[in-house]
Protein backbone atom coordinates (compact mmCIF):
# COMPACT_ATOMS: atom_id res chain seq x y z
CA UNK A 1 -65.08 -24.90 36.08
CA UNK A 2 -63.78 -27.27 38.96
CA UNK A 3 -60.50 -29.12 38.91
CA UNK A 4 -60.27 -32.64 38.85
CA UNK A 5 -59.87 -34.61 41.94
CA UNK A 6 -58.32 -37.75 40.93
CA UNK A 7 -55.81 -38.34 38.06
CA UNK A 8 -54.71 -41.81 36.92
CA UNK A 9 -51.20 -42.64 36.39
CA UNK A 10 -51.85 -44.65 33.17
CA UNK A 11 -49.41 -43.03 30.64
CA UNK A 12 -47.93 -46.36 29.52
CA UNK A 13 -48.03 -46.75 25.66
CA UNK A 14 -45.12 -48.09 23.10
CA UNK A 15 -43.32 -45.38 23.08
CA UNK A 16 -43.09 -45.71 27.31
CA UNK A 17 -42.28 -49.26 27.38
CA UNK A 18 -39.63 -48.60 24.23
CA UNK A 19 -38.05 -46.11 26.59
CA UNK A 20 -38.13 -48.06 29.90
CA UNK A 21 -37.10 -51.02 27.93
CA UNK A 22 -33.71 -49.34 26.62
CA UNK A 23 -32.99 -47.55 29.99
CA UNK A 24 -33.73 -50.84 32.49
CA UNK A 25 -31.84 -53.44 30.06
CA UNK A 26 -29.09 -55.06 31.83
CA UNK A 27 -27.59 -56.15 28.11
CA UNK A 28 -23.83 -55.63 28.41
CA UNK A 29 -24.23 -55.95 24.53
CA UNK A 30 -22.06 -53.18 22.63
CA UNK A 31 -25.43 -51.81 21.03
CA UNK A 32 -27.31 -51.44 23.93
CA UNK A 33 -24.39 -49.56 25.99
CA UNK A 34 -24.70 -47.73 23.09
CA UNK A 35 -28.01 -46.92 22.74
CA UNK A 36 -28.20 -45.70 26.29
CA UNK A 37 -25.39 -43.27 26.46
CA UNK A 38 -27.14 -41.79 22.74
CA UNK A 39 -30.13 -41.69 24.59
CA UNK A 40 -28.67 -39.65 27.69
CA UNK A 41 -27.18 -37.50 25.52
CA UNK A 42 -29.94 -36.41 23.60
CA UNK A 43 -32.05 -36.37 26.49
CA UNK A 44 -29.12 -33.59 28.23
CA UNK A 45 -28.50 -31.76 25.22
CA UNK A 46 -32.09 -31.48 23.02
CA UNK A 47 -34.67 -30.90 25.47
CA UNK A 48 -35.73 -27.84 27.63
CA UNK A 49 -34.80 -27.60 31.15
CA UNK A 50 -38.33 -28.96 31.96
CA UNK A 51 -38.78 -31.67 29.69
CA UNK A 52 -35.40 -32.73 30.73
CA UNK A 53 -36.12 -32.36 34.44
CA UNK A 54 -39.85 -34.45 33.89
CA UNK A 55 -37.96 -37.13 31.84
CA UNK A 56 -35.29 -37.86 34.70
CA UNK A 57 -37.90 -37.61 37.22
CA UNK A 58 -40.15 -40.42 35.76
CA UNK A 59 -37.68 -42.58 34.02
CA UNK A 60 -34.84 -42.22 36.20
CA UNK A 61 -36.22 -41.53 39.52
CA UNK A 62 -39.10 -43.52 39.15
CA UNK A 63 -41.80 -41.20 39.93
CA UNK A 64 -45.13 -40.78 38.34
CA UNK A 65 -46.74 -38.38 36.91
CA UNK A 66 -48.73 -37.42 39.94
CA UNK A 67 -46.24 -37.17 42.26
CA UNK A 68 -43.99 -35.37 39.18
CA UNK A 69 -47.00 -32.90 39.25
CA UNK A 70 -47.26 -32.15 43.02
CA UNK A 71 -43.79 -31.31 43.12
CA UNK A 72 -43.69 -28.95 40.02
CA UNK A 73 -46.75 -27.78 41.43
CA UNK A 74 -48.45 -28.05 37.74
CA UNK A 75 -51.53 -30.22 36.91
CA UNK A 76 -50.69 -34.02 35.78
CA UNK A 77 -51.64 -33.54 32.29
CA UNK A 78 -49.42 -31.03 32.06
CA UNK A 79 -46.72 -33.63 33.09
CA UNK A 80 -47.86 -36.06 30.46
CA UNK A 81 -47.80 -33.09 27.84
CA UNK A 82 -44.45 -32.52 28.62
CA UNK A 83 -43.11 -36.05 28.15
CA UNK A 84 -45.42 -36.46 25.45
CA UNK A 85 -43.26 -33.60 23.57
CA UNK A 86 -40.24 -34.50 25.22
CA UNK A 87 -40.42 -37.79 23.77
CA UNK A 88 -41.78 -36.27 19.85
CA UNK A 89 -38.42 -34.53 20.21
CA UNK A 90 -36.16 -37.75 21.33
CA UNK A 91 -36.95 -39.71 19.06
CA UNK A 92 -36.59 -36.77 16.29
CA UNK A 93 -33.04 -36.28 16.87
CA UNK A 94 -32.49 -40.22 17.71
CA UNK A 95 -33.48 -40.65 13.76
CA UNK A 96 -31.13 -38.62 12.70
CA UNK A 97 -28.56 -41.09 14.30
CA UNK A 98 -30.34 -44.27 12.50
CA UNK A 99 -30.32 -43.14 9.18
């Protein structure tokens, strides 16, 4: 079976947007502030070393998922399986928190 040449970086859904939303906000708003540092803990404390390091990459760093794959040296949709759990898990614990 032959790899794939090309991969598109289209992994932009709700969940993305929710996420890039939170993290780009310039709200000085108490909630907000708040929301972020809940976020950034969670994503430091809950998730594996890789999911962690894939998460920073893409929503801190700005890369995509690509470029996140040529540098882990894995395929790109392992990269979007990884934030796809990643993100299953954030917003598992972040319920807890909303209850």
């Amino acid at each position: 079976m032959s790899r794939r040449k090309s991969y598109s970086d289209t992994y932009t859904g709700k969940a993305d947007k929710n996420i890039r939303d939170i993290l780009e906000s310039n709200n000085d708003e108490d909630s907000v502030r708040r929301l972020k540092k809940l976020l950034l803990k969670v994503i430091n404390n809950e998730l594996t070393p890789r999911q962690k390091e894939i998460i920073m990459l893409y929503y801190f760093k700005g890369v995509d998922t690509v470029e996140i794959a040529r540098q882990l040296e894995i395929s790109p949709q392992a990269v979007s399986a990884v934030m796809s759990r990643a993100r299953i898990r954030m917003y598992k614990v972040m319920q807890y928190y909303f209850r």
